[in-house]
N, C-alpha and C. Protein backbone atom coordinates (compact mmCIF):
# COMPACT_ATOMS: atom_id res chain seq x y z
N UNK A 1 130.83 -3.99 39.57
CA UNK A 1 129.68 -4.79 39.21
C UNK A 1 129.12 -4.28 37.88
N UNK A 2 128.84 -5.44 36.81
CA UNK A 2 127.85 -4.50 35.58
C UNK A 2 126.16 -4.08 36.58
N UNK A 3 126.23 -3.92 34.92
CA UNK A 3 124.79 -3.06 35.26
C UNK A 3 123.75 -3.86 35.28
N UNK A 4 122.49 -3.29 35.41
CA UNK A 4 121.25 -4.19 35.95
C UNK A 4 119.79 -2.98 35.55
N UNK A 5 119.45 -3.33 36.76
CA UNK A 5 117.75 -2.26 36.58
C UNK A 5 117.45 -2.56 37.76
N UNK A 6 117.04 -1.01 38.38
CA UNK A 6 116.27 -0.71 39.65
C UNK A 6 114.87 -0.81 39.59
N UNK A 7 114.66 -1.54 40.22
CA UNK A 7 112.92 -2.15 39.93
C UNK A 7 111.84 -1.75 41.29
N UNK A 8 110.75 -1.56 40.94
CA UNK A 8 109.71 -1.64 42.12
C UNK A 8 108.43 -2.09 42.15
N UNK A 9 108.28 -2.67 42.97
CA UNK A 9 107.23 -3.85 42.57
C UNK A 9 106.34 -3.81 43.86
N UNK A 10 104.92 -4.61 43.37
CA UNK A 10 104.10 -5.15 44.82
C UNK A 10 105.10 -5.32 45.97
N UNK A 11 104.65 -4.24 47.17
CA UNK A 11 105.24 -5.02 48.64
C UNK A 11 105.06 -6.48 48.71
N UNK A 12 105.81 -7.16 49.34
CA UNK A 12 105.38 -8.48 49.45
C UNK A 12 105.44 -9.45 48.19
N UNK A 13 106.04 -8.74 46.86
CA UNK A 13 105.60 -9.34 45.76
C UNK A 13 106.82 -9.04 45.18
N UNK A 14 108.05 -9.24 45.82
CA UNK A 14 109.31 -9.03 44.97
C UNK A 14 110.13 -9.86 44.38
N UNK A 15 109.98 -11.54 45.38
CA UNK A 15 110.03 -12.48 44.21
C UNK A 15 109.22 -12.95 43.06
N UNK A 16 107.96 -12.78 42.74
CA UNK A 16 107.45 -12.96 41.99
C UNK A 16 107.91 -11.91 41.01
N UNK A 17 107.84 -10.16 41.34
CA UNK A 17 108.52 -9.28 40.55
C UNK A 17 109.37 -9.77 39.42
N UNK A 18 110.57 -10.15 40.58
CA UNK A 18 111.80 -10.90 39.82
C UNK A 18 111.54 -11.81 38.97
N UNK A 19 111.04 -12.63 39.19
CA UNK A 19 110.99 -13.97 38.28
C UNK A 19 109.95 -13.42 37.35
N UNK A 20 109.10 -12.83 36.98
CA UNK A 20 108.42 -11.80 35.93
C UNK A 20 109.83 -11.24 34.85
N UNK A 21 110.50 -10.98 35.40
CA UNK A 21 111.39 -9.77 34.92
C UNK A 21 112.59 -10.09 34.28
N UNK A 22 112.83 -11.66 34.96
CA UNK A 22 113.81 -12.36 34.63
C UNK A 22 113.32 -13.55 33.33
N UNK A 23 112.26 -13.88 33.29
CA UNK A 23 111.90 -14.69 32.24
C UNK A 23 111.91 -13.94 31.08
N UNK A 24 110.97 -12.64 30.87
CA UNK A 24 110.93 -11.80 29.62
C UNK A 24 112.63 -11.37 29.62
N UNK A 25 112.99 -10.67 30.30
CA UNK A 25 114.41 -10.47 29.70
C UNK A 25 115.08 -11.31 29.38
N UNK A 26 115.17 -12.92 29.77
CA UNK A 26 116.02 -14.07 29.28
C UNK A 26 115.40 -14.79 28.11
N UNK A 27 114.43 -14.29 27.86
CA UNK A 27 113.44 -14.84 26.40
C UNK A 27 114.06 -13.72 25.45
N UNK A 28 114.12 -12.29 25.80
CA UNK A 28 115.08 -11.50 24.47
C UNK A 28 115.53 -11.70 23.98
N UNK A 29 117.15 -12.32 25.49
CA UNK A 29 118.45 -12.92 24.97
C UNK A 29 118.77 -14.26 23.54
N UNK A 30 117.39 -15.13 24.83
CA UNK A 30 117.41 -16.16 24.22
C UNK A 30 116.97 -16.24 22.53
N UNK A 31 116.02 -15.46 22.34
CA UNK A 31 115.73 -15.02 20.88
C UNK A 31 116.92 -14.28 20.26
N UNK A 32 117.53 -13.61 20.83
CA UNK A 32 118.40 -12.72 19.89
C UNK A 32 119.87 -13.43 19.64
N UNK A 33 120.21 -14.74 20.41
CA UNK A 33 121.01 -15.31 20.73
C UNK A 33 120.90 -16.17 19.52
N UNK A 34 119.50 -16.52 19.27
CA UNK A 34 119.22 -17.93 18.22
C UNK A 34 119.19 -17.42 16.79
N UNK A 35 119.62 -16.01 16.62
CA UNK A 35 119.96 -15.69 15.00
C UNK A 35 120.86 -16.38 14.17
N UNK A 36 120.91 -17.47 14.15
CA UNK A 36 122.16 -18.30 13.66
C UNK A 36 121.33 -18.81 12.52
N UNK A 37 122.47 -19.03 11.60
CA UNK A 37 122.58 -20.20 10.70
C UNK A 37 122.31 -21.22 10.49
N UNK A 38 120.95 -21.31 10.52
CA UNK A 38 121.03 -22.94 10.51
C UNK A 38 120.45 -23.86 9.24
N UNK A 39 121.32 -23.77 8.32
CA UNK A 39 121.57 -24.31 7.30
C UNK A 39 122.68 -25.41 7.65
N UNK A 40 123.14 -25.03 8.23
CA UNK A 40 124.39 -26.45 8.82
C UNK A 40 124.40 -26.37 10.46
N UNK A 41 123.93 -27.32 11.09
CA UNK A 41 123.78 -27.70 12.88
C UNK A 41 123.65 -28.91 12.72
N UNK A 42 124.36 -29.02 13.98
CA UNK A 42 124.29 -30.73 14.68
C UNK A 42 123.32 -30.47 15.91
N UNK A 43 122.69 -31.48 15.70
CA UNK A 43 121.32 -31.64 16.65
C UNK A 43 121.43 -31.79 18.18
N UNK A 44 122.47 -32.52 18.07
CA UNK A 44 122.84 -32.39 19.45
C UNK A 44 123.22 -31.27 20.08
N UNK A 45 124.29 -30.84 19.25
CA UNK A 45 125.19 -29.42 20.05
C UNK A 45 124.09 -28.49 20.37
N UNK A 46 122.95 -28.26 19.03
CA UNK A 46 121.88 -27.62 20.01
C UNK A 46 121.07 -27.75 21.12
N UNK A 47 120.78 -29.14 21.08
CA UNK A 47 120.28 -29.30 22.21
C UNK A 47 121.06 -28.74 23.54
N UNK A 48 122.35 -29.64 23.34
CA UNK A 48 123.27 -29.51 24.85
C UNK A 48 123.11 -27.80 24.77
N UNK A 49 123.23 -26.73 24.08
CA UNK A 49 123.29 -25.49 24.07
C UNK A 49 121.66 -25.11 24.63
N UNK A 50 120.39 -25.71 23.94
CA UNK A 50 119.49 -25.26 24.71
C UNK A 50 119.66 -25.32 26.02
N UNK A 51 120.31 -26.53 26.39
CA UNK A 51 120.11 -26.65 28.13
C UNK A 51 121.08 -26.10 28.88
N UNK A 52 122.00 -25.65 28.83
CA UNK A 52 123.11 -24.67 29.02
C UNK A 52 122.27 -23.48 29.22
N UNK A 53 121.98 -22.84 28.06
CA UNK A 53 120.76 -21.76 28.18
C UNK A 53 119.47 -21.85 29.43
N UNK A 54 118.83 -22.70 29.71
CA UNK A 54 118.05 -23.15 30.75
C UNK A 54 118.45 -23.18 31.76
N UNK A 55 119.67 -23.74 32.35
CA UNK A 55 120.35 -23.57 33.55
C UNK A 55 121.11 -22.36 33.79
N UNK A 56 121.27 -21.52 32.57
CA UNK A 56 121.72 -20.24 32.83
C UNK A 56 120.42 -19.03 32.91
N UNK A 57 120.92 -17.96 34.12
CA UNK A 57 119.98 -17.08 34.36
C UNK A 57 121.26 -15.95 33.94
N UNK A 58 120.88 -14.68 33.38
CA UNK A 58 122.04 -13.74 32.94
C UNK A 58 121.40 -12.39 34.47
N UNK A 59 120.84 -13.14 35.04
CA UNK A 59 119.97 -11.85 36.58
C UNK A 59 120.18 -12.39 37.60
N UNK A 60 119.94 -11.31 38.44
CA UNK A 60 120.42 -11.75 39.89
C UNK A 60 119.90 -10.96 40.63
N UNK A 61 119.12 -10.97 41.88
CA UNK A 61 118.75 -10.12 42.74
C UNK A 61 120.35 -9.35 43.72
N UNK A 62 120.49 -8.37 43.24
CA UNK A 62 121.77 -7.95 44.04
C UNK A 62 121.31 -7.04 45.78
N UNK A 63 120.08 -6.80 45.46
CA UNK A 63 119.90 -5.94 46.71
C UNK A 63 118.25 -5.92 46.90
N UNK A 64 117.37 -6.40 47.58
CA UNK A 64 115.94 -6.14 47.67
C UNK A 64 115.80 -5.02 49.58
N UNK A 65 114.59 -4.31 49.02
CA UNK A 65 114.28 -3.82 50.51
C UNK A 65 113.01 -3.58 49.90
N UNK A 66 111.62 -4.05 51.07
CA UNK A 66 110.34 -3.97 50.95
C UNK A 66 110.13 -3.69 48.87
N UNK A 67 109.71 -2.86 48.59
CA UNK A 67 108.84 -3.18 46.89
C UNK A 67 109.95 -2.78 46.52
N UNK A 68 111.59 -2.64 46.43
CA UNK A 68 112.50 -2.30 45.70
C UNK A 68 113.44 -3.44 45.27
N UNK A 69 114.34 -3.38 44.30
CA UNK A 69 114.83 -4.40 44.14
C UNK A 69 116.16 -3.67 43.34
N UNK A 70 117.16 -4.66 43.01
CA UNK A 70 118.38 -3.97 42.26
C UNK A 70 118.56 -5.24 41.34
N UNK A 71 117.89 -5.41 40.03
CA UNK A 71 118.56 -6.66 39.53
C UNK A 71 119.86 -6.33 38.90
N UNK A 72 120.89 -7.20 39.02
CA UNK A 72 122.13 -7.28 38.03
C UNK A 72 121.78 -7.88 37.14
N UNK A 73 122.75 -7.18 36.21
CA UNK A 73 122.46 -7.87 34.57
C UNK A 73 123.79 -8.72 34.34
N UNK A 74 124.28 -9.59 33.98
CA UNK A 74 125.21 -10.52 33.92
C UNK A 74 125.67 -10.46 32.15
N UNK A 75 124.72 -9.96 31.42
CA UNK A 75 124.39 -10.92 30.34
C UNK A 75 125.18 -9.66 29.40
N UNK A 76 125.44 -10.55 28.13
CA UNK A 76 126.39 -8.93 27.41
C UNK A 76 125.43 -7.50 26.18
N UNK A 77 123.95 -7.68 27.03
CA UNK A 77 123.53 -6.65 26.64
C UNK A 77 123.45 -5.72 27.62
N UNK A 78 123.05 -4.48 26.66
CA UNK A 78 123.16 -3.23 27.88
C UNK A 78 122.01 -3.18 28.51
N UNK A 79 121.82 -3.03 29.87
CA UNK A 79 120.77 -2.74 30.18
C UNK A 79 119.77 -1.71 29.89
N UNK A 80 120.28 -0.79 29.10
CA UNK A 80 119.33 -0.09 28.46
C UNK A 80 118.93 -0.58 26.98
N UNK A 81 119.27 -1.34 26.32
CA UNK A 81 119.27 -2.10 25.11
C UNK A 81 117.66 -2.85 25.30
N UNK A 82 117.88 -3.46 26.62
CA UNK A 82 116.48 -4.39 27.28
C UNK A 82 115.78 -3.87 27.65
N UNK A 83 115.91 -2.62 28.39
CA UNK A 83 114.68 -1.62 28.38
C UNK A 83 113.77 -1.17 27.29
N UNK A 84 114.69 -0.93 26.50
CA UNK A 84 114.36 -0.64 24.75
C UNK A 84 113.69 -1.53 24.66
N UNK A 85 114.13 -2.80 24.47
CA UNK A 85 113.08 -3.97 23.90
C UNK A 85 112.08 -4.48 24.60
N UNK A 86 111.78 -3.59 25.86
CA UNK A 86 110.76 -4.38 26.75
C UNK A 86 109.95 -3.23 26.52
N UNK A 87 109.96 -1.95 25.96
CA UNK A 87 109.09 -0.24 25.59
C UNK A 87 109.11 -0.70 23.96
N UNK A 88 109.64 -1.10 23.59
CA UNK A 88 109.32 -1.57 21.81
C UNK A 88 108.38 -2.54 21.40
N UNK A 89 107.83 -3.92 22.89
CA UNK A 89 106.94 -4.35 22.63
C UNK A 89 106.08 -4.41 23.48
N UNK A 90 106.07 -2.84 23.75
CA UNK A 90 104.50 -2.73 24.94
C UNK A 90 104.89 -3.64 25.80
N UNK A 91 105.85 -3.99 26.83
CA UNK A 91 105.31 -5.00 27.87
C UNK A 91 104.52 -4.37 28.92
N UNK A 92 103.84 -5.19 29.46
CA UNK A 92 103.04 -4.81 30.80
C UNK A 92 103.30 -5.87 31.76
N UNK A 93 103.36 -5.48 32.81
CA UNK A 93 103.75 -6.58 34.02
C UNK A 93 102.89 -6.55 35.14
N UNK A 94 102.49 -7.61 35.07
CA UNK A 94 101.72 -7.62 36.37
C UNK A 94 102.29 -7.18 37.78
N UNK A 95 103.51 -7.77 37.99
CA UNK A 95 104.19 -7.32 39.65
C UNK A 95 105.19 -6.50 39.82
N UNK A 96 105.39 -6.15 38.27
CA UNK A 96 106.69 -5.07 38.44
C UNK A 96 106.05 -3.24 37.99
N UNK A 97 106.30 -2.84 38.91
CA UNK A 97 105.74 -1.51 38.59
C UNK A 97 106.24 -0.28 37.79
N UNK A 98 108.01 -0.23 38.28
CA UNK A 98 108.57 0.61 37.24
C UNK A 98 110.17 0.09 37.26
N UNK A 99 110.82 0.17 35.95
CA UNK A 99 111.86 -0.21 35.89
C UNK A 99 112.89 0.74 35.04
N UNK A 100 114.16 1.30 35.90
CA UNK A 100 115.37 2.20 35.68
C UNK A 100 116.45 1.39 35.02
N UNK A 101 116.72 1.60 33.89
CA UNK A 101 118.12 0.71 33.38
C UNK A 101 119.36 1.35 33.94
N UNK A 102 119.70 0.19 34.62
CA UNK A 102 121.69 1.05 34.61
C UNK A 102 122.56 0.46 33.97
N UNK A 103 123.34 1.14 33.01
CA UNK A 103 124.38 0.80 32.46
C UNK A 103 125.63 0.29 33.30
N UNK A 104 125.62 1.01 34.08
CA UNK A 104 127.05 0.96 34.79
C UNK A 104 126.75 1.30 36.37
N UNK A 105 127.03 0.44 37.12
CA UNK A 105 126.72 0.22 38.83
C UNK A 105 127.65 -0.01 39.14
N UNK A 106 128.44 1.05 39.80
CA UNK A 106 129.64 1.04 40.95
C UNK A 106 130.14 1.73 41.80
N UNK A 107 130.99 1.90 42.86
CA UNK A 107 130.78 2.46 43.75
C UNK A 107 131.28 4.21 43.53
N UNK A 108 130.83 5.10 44.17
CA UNK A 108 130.91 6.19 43.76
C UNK A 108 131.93 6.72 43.51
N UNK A 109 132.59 7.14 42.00
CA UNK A 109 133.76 7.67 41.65
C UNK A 109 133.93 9.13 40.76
N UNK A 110 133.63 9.99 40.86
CA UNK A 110 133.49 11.31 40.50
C UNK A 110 134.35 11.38 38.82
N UNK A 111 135.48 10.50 39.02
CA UNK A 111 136.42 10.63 37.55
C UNK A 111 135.78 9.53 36.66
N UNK A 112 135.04 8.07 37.19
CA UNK A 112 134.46 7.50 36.39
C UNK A 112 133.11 8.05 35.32
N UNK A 113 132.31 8.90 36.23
CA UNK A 113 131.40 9.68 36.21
C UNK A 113 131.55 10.37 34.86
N UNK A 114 132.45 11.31 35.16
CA UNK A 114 132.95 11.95 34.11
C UNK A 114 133.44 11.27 33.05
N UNK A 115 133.97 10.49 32.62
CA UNK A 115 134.17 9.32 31.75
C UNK A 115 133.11 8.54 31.07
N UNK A 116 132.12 8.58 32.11
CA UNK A 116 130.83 8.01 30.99
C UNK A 116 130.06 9.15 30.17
N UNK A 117 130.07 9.90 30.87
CA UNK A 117 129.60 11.31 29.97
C UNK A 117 130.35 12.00 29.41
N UNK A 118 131.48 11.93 28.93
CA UNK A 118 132.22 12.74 28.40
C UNK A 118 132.01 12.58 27.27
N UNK A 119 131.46 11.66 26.83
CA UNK A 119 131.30 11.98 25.19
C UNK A 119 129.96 12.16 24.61
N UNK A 120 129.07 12.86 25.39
CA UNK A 120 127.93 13.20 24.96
C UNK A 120 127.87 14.53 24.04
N UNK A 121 127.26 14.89 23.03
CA UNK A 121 127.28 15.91 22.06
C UNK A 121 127.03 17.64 22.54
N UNK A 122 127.86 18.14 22.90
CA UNK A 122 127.51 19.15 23.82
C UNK A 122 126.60 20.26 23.31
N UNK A 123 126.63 19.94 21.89
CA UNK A 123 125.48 20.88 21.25
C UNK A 123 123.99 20.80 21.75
N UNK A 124 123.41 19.36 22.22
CA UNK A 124 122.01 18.92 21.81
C UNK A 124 122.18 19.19 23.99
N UNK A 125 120.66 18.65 24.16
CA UNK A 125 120.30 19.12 25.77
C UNK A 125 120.59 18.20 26.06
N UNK A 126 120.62 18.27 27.81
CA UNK A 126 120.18 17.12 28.52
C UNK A 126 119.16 17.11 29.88
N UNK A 127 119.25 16.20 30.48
CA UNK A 127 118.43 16.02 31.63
C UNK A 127 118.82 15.17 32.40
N UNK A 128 118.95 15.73 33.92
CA UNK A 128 119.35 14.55 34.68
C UNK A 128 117.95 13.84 35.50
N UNK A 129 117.98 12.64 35.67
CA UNK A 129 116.75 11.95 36.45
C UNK A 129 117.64 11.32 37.85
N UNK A 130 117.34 11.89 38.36
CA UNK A 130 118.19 11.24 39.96
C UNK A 130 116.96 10.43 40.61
N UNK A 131 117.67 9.55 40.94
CA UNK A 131 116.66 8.62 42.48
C UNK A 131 117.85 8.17 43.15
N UNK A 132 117.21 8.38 44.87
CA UNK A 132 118.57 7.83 45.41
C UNK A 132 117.71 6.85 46.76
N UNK A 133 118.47 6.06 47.20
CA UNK A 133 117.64 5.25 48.42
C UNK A 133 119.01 4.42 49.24
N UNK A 134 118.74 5.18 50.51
CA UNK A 134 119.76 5.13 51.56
C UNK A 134 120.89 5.64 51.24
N UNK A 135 121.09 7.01 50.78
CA UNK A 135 122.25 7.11 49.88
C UNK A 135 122.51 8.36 51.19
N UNK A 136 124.25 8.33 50.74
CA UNK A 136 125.12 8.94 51.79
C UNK A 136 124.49 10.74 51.64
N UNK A 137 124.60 11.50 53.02
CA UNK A 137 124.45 12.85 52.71
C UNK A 137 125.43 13.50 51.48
N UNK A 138 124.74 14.40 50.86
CA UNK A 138 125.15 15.36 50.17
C UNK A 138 125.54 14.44 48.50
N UNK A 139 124.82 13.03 48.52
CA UNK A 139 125.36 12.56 47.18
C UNK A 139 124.81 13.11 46.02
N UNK A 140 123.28 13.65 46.08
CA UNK A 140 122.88 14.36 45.14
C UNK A 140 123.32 15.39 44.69
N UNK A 141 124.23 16.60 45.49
CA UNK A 141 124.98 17.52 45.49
C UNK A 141 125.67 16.89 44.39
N UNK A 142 127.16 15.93 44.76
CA UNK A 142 128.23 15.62 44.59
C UNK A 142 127.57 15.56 43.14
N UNK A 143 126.96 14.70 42.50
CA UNK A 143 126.91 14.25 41.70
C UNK A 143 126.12 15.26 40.76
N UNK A 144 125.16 15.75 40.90
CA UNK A 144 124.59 16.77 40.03
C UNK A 144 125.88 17.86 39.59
N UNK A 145 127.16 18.47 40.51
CA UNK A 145 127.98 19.02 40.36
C UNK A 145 128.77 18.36 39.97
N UNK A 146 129.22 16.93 39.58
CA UNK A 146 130.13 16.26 38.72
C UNK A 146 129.17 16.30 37.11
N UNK A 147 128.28 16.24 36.82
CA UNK A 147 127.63 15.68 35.72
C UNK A 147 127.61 17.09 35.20
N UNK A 148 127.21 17.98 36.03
CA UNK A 148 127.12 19.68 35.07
C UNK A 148 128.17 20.27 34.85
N UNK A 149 129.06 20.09 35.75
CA UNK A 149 130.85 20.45 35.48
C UNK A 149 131.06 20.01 34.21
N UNK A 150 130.94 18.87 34.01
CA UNK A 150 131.62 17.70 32.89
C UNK A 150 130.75 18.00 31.57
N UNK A 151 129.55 18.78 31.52
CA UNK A 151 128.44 19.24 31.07
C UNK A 151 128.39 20.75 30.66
N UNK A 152 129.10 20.80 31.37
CA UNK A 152 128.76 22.83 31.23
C UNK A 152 129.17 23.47 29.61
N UNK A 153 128.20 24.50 29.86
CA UNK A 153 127.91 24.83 28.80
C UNK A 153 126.71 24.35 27.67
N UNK A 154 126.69 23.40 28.20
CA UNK A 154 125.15 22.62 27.41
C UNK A 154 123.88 22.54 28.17
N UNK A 155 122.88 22.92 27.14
CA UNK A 155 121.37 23.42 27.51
C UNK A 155 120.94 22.09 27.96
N UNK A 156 119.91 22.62 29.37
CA UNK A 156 119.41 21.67 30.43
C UNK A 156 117.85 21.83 29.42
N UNK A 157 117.02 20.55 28.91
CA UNK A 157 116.15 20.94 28.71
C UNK A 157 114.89 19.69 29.26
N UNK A 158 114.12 20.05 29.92
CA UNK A 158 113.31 19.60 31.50
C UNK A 158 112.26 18.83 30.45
N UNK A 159 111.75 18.70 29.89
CA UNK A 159 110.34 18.51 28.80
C UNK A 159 110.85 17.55 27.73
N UNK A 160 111.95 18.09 26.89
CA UNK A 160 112.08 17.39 25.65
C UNK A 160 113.98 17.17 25.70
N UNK A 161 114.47 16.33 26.40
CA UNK A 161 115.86 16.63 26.10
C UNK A 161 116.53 15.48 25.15
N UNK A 162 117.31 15.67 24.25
CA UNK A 162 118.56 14.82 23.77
C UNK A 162 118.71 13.45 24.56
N UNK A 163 119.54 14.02 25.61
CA UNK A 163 119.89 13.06 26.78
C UNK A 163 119.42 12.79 27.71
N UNK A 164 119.01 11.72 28.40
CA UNK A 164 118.24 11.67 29.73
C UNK A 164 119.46 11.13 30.41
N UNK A 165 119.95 11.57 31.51
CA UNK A 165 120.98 10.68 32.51
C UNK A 165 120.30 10.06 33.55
N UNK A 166 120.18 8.98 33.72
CA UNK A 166 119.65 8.48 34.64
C UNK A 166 120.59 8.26 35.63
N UNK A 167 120.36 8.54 36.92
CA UNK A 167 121.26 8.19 37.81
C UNK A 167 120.24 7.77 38.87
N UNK A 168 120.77 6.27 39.63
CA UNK A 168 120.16 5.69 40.86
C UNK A 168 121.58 5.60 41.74
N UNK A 169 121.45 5.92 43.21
CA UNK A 169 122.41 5.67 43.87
C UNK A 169 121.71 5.11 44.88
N UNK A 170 122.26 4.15 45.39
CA UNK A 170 121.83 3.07 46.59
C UNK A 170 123.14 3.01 47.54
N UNK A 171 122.93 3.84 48.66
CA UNK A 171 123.97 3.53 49.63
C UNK A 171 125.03 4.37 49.20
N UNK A 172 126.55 3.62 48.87
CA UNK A 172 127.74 4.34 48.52
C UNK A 172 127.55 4.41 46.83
N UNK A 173 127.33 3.17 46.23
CA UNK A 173 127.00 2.85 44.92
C UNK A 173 126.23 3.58 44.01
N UNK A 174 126.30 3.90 42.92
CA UNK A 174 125.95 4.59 41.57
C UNK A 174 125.52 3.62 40.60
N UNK A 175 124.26 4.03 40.19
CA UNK A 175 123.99 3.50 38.42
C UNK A 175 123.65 4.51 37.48
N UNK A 176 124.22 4.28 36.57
CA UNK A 176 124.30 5.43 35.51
C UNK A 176 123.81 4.92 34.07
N UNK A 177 123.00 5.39 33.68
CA UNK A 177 122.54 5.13 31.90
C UNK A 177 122.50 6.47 31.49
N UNK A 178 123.07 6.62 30.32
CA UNK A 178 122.13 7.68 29.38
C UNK A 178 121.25 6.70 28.09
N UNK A 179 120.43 7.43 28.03
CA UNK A 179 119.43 7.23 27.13
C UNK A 179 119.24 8.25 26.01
N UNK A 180 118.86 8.32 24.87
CA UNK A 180 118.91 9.22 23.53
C UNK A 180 117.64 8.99 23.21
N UNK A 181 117.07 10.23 23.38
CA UNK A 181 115.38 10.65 22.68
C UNK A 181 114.39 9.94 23.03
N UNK A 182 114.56 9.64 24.70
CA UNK A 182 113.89 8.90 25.31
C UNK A 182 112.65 9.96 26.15
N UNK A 183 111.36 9.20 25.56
CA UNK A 183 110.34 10.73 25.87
C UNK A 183 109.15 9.45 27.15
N UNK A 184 109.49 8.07 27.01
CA UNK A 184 108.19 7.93 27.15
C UNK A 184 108.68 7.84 29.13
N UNK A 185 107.96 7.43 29.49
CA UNK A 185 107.46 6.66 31.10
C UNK A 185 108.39 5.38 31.52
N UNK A 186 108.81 5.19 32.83
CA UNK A 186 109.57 4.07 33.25
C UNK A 186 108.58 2.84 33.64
N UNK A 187 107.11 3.22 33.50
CA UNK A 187 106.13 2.56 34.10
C UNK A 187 105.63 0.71 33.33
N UNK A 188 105.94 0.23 33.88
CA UNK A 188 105.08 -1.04 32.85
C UNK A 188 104.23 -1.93 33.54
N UNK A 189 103.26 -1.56 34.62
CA UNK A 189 102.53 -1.99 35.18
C UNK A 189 101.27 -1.69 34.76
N UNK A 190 100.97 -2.83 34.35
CA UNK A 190 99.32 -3.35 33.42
C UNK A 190 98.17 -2.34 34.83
N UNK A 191 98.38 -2.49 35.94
CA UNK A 191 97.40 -1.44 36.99
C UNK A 191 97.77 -0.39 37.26
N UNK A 192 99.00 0.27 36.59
CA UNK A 192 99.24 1.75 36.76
C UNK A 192 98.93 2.70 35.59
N UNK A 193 98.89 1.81 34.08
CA UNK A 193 98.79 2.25 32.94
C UNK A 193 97.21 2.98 32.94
């Protein structure tokens, strides 16, 4: 499965969450999509393309339980790309409380693992951010000891690091982002701020 964002929102308030979460992120696309040329267009083709766009959603609720949610991202940005652009213009959300980008959501593979981090700069720090929910015994183990193995030798630094690894595991499944010189809060709730 691609990646998405682990979300948490009002109990009771997780479709609305969603559809919050899904309009601003499909207004990005849709803006960043419309950088074109238009010195030469046919009126139509845009149109039929606006509405193509309208009937397309690039999200998907892949997993909800009480204020949690797992959206998939469909769409060919990274989910941390949209995080970026949703912390670049101050959003605040009324029903969504905090939101985790994952790059990459799949089921737990210790050699994939290592493959997404392997090319991080072993000079500069890092930091791991774990959250896990219903996740198998001992996955925090497994995985903190795949990421520092693959890691070793490079300074853990808790306050100010290089790298942030984000890791969410749900069940058997893994999401993984790193992020670069990422200092602020996952928070974008207009009543938590």
């Amino acid at each position: 499965m691609k990646g998405g964002f682990f979300v948490s929102c009002k109990k009771g308030k997780e479709k609305k969450a969603f559809l919050e979460l899904q309009t601003i992120l499909n207004s990005f696309i849709s803006n960043s999509e419309l950088q074109k040329d238009y010195c030469t267009f046919n009126v139509a083709e845009e149109i039929e393309d606006e509405l193509k766009n309208l009937r397309t959603s690039y999200f998907s609720i892949h997993f909800t339980y009480k204020s949690l949610l797992y959206v998939s991202n469909s769409s060919t940005f990274l989910s941390s790309k949209l995080f970026r652009m949703l912390k670049e213009r101050h959003v605040l959300l009324e029903y969504v409380h905090r939101i985790f980008p994952l790059d990459h959501y799949f089921t737990y593979n210790a050699e994939y693992i290592k493959k997404l981090i392997s090319n991080i700069d072993k000079s500069l720090t890092f930091k791991i951010e774990y959250k896990e929910t219903f996740a198998v015994k001992n996955s925090k183990k497994e995985v903190f000891k795949t990421i520092t193995g693959t890691l070793q030798g490079m300074k853990v630094d808790l306050k100010n690091p290089h790298y942030l690894i984000l890791v969410q595991v749900l069940k058997n499944d893994l999401g993984i982002t790193i992020l670069e010189n990422f200092t602020d809060s996952f928070n974008f709730s207009r009543n938590l701020n």
